[in-house]
C-alpha atoms as a PDB file:
ATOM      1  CA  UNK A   1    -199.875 121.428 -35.096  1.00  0.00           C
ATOM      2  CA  UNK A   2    -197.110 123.501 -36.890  1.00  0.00           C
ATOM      3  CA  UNK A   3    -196.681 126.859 -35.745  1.00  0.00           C
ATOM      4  CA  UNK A   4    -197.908 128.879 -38.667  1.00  0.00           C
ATOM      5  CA  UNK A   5    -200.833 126.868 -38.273  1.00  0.00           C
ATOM      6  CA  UNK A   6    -201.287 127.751 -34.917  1.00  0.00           C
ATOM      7  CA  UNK A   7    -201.123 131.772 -35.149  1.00  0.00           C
ATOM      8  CA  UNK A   8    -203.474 131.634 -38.237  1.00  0.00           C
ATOM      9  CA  UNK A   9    -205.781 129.441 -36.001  1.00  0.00           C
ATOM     10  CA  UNK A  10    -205.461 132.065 -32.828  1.00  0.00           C
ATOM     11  CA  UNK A  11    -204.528 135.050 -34.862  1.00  0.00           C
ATOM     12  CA  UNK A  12    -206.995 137.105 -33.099  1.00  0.00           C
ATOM     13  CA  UNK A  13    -205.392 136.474 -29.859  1.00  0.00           C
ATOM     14  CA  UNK A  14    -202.024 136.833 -30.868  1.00  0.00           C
ATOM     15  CA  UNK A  15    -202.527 140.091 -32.432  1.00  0.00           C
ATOM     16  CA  UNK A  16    -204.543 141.228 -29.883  1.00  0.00           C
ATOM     17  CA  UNK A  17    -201.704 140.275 -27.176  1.00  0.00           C
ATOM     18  CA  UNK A  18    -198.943 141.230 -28.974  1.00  0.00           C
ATOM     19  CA  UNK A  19    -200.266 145.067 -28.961  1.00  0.00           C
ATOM     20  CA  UNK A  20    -200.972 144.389 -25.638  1.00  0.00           C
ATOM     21  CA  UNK A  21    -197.754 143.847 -24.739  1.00  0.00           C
ATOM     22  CA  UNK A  22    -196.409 146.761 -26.600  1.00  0.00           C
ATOM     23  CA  UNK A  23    -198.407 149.069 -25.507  1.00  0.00           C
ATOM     24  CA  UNK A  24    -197.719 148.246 -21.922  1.00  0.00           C
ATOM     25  CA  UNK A  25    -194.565 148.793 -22.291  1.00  0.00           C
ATOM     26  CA  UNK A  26    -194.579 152.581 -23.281  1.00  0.00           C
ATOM     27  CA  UNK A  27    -197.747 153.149 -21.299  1.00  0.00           C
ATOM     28  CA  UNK A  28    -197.930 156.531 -19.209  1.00  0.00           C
ATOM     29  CA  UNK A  29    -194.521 157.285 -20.553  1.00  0.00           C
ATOM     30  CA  UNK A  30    -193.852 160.955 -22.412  1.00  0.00           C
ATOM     31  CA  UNK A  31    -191.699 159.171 -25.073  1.00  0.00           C
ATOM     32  CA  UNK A  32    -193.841 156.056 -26.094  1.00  0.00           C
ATOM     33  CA  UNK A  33    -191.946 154.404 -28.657  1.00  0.00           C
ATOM     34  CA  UNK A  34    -189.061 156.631 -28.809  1.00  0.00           C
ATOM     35  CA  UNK A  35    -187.528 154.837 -25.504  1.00  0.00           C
ATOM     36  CA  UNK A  36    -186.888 152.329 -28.011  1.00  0.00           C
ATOM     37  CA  UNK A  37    -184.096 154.701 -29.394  1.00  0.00           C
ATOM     38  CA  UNK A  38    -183.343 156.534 -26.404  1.00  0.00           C
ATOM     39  CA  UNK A  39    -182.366 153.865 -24.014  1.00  0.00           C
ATOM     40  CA  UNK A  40    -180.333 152.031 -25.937  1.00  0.00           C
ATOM     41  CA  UNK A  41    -178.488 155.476 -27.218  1.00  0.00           C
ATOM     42  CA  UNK A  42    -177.638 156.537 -23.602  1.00  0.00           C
ATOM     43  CA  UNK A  43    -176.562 153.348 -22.674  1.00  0.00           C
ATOM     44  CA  UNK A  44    -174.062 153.229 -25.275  1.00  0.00           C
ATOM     45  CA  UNK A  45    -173.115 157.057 -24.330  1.00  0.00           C
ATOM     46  CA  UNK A  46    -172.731 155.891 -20.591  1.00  0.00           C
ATOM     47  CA  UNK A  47    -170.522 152.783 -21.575  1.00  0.00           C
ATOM     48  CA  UNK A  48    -168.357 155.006 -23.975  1.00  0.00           C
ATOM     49  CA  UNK A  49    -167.872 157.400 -21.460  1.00  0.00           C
ATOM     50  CA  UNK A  50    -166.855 155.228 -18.486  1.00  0.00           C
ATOM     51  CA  UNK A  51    -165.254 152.439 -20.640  1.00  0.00           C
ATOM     52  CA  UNK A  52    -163.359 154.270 -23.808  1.00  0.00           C
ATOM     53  CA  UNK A  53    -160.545 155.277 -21.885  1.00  0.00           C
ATOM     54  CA  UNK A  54    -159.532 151.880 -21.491  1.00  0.00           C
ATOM     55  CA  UNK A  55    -159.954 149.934 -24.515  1.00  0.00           C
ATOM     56  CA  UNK A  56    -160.918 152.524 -27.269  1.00  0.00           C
ATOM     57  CA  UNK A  57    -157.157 152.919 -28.507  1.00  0.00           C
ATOM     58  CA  UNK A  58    -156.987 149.318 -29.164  1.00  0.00           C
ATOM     59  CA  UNK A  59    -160.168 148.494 -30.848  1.00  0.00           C
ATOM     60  CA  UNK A  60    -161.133 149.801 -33.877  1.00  0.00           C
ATOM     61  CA  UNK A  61    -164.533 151.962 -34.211  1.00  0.00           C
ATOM     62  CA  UNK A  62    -165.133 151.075 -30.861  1.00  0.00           C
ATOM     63  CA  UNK A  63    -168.485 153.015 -30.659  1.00  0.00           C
ATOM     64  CA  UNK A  64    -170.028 150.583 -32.953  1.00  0.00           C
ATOM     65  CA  UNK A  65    -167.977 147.510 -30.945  1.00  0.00           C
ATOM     66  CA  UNK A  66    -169.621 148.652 -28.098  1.00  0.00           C
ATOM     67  CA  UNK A  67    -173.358 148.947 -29.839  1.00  0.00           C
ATOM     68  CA  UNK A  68    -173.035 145.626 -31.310  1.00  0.00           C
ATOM     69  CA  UNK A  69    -172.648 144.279 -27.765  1.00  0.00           C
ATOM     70  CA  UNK A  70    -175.860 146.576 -26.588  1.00  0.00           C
ATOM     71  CA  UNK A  71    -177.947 145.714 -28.958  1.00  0.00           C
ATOM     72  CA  UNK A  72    -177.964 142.150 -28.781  1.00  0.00           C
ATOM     73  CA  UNK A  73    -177.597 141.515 -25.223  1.00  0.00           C
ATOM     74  CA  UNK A  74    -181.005 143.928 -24.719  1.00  0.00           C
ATOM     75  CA  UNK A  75    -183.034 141.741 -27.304  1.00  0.00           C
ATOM     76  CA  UNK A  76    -181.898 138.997 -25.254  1.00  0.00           C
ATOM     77  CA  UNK A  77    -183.117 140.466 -22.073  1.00  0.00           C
ATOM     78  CA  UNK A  78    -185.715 141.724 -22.919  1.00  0.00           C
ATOM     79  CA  UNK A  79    -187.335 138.844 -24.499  1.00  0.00           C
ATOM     80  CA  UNK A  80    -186.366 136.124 -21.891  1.00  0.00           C
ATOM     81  CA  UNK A  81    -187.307 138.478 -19.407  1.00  0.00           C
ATOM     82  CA  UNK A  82    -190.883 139.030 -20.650  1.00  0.00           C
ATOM     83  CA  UNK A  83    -190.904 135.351 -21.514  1.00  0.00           C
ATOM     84  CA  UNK A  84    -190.307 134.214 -17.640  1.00  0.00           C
ATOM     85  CA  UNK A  85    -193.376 135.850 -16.843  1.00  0.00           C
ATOM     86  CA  UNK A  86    -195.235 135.528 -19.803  1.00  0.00           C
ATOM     87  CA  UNK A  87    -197.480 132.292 -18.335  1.00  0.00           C
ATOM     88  CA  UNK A  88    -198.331 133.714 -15.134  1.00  0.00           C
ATOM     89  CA  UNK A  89    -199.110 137.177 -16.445  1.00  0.00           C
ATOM     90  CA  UNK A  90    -201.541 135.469 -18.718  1.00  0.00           C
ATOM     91  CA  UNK A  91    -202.870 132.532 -16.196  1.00  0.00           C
ATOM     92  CA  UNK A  92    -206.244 134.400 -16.139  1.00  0.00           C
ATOM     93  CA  UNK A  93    -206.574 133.770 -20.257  1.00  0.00           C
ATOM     94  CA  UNK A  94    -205.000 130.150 -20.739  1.00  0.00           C
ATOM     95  CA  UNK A  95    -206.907 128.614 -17.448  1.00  0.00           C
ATOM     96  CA  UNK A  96    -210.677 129.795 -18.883  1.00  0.00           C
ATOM     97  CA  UNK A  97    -209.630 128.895 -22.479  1.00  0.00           C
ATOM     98  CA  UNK A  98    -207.987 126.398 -24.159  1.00  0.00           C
ATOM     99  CA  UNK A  99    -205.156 127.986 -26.224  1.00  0.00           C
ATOM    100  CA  UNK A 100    -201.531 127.005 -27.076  1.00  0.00           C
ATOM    101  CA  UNK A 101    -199.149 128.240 -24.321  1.00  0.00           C
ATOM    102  CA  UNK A 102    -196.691 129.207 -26.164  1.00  0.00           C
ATOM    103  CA  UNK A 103    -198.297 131.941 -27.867  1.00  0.00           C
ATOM    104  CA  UNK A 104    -197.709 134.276 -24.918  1.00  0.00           C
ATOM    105  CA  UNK A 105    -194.474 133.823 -24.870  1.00  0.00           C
ATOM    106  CA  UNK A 106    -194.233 134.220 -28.754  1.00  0.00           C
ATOM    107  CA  UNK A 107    -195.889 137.327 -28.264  1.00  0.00           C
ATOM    108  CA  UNK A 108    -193.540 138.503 -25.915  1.00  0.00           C
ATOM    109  CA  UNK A 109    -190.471 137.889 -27.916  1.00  0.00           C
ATOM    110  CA  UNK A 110    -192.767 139.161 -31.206  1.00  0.00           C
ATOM    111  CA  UNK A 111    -192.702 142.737 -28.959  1.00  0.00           C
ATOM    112  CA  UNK A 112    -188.831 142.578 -27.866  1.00  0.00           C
ATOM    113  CA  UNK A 113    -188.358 142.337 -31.835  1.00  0.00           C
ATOM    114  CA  UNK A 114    -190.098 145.019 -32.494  1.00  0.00           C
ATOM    115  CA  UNK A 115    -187.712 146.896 -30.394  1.00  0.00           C
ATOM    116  CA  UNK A 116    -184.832 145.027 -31.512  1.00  0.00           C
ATOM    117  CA  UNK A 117    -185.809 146.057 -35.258  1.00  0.00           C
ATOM    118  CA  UNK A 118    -185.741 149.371 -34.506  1.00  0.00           C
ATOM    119  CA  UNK A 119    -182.326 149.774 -32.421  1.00  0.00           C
ATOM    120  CA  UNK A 120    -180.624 147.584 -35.460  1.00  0.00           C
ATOM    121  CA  UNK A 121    -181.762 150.469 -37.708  1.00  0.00           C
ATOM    122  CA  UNK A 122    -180.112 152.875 -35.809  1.00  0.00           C
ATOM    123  CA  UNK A 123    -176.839 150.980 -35.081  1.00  0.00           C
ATOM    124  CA  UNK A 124    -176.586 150.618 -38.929  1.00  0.00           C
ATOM    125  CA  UNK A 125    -177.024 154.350 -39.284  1.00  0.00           C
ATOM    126  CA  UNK A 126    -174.545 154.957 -36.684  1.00  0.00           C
ATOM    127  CA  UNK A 127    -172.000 152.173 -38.672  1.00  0.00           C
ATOM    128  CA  UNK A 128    -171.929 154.529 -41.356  1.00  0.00           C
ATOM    129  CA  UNK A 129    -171.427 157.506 -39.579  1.00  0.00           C
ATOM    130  CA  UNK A 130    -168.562 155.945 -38.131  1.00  0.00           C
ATOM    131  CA  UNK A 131    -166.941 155.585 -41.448  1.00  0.00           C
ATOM    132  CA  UNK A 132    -167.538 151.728 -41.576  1.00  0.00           C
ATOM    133  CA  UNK A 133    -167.234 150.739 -45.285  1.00  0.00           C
ATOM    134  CA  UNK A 134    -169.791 149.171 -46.874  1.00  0.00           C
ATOM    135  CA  UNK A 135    -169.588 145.415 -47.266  1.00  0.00           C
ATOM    136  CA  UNK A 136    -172.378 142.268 -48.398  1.00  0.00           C
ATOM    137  CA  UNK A 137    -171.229 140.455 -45.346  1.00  0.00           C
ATOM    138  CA  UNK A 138    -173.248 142.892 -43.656  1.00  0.00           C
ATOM    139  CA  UNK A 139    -176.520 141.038 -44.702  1.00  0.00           C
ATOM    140  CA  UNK A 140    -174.867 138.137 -43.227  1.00  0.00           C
ATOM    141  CA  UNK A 141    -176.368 139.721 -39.845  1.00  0.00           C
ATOM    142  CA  UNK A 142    -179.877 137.862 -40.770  1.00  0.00           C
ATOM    143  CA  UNK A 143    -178.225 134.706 -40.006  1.00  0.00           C
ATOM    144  CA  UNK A 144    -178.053 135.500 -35.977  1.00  0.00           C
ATOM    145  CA  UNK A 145    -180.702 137.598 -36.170  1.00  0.00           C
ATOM    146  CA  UNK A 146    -182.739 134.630 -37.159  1.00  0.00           C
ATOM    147  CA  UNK A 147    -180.725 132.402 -34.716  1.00  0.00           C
ATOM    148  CA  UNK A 148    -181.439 134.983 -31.704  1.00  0.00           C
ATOM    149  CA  UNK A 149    -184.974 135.021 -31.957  1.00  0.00           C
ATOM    150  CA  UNK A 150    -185.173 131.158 -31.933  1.00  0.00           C
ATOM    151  CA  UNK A 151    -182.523 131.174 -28.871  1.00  0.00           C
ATOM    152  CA  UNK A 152    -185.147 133.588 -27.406  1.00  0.00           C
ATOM    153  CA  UNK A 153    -187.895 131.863 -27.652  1.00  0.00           C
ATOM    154  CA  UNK A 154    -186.661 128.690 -26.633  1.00  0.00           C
ATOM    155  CA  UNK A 155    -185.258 130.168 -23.368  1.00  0.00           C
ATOM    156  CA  UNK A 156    -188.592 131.908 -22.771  1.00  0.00           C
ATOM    157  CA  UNK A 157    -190.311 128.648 -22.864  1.00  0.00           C
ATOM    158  CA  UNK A 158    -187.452 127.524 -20.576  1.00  0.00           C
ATOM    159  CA  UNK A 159    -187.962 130.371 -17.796  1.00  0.00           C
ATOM    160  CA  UNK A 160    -192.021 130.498 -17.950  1.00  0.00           C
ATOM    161  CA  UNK A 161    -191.728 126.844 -17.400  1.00  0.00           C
ATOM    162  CA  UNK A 162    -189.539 126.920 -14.426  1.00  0.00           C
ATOM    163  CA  UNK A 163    -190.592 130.140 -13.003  1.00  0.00           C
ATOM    164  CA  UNK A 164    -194.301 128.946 -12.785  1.00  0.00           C
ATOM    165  CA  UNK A 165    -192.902 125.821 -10.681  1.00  0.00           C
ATOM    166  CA  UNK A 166    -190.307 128.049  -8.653  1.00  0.00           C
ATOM    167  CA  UNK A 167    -190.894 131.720  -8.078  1.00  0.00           C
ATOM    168  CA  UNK A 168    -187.360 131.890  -6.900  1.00  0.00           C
ATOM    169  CA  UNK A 169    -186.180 132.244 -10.035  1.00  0.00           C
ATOM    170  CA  UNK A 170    -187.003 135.247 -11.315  1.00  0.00           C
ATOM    171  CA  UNK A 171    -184.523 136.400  -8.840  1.00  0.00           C
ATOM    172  CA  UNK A 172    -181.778 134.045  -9.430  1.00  0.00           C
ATOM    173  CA  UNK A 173    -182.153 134.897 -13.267  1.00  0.00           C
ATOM    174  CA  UNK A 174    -181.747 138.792 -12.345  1.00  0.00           C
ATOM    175  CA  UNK A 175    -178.331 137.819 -11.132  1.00  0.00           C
ATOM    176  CA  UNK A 176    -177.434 135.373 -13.923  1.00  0.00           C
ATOM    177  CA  UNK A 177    -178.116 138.305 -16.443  1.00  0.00           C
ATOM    178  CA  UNK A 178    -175.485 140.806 -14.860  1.00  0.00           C
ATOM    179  CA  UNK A 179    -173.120 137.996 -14.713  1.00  0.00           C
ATOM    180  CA  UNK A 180    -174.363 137.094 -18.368  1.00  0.00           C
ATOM    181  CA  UNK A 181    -173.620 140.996 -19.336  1.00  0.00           C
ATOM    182  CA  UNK A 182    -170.145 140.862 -17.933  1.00  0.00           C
ATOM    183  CA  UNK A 183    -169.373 137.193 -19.711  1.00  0.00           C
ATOM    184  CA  UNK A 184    -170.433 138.848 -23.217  1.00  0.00           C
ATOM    185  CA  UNK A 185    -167.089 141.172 -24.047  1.00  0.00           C
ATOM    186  CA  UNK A 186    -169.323 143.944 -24.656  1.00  0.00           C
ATOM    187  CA  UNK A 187    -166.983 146.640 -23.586  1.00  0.00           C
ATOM    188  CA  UNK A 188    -163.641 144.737 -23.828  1.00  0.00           C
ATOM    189  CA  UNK A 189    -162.108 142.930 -26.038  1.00  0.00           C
ATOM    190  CA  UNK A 190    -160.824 138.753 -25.479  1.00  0.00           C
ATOM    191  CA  UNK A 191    -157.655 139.267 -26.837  1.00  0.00           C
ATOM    192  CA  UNK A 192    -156.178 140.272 -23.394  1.00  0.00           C
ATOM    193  CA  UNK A 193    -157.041 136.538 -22.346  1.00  0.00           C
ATOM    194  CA  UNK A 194    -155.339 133.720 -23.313  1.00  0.00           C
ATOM    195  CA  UNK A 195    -156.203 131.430 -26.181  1.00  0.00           C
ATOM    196  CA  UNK A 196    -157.612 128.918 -24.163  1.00  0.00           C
ATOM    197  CA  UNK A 197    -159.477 131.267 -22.078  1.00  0.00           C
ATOM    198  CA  UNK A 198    -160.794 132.826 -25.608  1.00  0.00           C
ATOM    199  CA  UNK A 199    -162.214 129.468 -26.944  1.00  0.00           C
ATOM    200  CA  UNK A 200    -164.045 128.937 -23.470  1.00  0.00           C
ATOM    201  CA  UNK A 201    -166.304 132.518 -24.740  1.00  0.00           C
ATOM    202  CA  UNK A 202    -167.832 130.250 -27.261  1.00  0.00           C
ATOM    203  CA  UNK A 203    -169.364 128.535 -24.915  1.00  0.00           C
ATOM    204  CA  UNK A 204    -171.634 131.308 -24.226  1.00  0.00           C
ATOM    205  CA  UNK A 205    -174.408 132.185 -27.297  1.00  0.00           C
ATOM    206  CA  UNK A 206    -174.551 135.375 -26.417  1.00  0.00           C
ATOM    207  CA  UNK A 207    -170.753 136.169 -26.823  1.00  0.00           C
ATOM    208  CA  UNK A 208    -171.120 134.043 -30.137  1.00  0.00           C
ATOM    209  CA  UNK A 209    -173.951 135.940 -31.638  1.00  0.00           C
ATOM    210  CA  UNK A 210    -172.461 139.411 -30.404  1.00  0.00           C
ATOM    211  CA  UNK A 211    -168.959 138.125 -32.307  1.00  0.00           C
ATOM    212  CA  UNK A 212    -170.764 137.394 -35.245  1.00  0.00           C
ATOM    213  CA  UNK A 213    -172.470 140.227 -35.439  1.00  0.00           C
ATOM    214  CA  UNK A 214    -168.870 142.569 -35.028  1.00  0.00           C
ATOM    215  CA  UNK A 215    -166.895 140.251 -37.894  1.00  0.00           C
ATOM    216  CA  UNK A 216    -169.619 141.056 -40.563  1.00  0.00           C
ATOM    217  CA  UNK A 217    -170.025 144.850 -39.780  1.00  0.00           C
ATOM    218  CA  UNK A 218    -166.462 145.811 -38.339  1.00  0.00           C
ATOM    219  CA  UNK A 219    -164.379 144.089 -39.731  1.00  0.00           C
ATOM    220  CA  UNK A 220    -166.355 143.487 -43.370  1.00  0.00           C
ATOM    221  CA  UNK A 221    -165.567 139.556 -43.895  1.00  0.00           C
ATOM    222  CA  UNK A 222    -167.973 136.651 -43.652  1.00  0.00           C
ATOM    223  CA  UNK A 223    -167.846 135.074 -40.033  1.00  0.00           C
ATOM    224  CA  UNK A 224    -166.532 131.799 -40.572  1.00  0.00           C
ATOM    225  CA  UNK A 225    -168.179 128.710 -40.453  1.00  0.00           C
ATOM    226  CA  UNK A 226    -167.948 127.205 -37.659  1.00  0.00           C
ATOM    227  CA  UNK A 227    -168.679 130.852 -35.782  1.00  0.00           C
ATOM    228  CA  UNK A 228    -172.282 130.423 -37.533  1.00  0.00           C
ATOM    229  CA  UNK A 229    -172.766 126.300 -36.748  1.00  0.00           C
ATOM    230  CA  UNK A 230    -172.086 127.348 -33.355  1.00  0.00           C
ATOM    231  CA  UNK A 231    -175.002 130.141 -33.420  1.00  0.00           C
ATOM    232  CA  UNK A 232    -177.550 127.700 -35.364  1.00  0.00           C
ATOM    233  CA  UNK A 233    -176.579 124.390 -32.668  1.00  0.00           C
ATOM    234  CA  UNK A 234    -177.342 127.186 -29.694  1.00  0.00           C
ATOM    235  CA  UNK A 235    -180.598 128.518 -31.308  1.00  0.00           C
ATOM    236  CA  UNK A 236    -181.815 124.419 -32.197  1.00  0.00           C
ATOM    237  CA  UNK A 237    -180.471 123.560 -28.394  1.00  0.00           C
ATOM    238  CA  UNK A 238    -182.528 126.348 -27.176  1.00  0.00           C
ATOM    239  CA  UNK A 239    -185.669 125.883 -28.784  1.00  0.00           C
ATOM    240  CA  UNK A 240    -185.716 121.997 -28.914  1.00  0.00           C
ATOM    241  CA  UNK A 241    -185.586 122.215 -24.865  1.00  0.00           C
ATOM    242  CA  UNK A 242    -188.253 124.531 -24.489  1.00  0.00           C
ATOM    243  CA  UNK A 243    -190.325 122.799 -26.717  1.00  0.00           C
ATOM    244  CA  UNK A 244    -189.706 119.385 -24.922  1.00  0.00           C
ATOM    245  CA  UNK A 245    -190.448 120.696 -21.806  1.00  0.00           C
ATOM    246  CA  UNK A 246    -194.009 122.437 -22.854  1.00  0.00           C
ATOM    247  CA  UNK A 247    -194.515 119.110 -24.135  1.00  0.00           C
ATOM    248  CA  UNK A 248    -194.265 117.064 -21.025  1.00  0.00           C
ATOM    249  CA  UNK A 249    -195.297 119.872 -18.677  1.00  0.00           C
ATOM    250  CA  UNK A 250    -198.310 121.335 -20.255  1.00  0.00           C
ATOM    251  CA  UNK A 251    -201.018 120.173 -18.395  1.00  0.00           C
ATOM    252  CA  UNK A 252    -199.359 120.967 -15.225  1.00  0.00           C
ATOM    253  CA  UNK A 253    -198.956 124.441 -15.450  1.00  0.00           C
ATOM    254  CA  UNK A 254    -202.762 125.377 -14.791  1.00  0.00           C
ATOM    255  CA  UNK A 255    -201.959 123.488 -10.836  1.00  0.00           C
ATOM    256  CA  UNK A 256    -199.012 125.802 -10.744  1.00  0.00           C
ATOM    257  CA  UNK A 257    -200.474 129.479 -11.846  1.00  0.00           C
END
């Protein structure tokens, strides 16, 4: 069954867990939604503050290098994170009734882009203030965007799969994503490595979707090809995995939860 088909057929429940999740997420919390600004914002004014002295001279509108970095390692965090426990948290529903177990994890990366959506509107606001100058390469951004919430998904199906067979990592993955963060160049810059040592970056999506991201807003030219066959390959890798291993594992998970 296609996946359109599948929400339409369950649209109650995915609607239904997709506020859920949401509202979770701001509950008993004075700001609600606005965390959604604030925490990115002060993590960019904590990174600026500790980091600018060393590489703001030599990159240009560094404020909104450093942004770019946030914004798209957080989506990715924040969705893979919710999507690692997104079967377990949602045993009690899936073992009574016979649903697609996916859909939680959809849902989960449906309410980290609902965040994402909002922080992107901001860093745009803030590209302007910084005197960026407007360019149509800038709605070349949809094309990771789009990439990044397959590459999302994917790994969420990845990490519910795994962490339902091995608690152990949830912890592991905590440590992989501050390693992750520090792989990304979201407060430096790879030119200070060598070329060979640059080219070995692409090997992580992240980096790639974060460098696509900078070339169409900073520096106002159309990422080159190869930069955006490289995002599409990691987003097709990601979710053809994930959906091969839901495939073979399905029936298990309900002995695992």
């Amino acid at each position: 069954m296609k996946l359109s088909e599948t929400i339409k057929k369950h649209r109650f429940l995915f609607e239904e867990l997709t506020a859920r999740d949401f509202k979770q997420k701001y509950k008993r919390t004075v700001l609600g939604m606005g965390w959604s600004l604030v925490y990115p914002l002060l993590t960019l004014l904590i990174q600026k503050l500790v980091f600018s002295r060393f590489f703001a001279d030599s990159t240009p509108h560094y404020t909104i290098y450093l942004f770019a970095g946030n914004v798209v390692f957080s989506y990715f965090r924040e969705a893979t994170m919710g999507g690692m426990n997104a079967l377990l948290a949602n045993a009690h529903i899936f073992s009574k009734v016979n649903v697609p177990k996916y859909i939680f994890v959809l849902t989960k990366n449906v309410s980290a882009l609902i965040n994402f959506g909002i922080t992107t509107a901001v860093f745009f606001l803030f590209v302007f203030l910084d005197g960026c100058a407007f360019s149509w390469s800038f709605f070349s951004v949809l094309i990771p965007m789009a990439c990044l919430m397959l590459f999302n998904l994917g790994m969420g199906m990845i990490l519910s799969a795994l962490f339902v067979f091995f608690r152990d990592v949830g912890y592991l993955y905590d440590v992989f994503l501050t390693l992750l963060m520090y792989l990304s160049a979201i407060f430096y810059t790879v030119d200070m490595f060598p070329a060979d040592v640059q080219r070995l970056f692409l090997l992580n999506p992240i980096y790639c979707y974060i460098r696509f991201f900078r070339i169409a807003v900073i520096d106002g030219v159309m990422p080159p090809i190869g930069l955006t066959g490289l995002c599409v390959l990691y987003a097709l890798l990601s979710i053809g995995v994930g959906a091969l291993i839901y495939k073979k594992k399905n029936h298990q998970f309900l002995y695992y939860v």
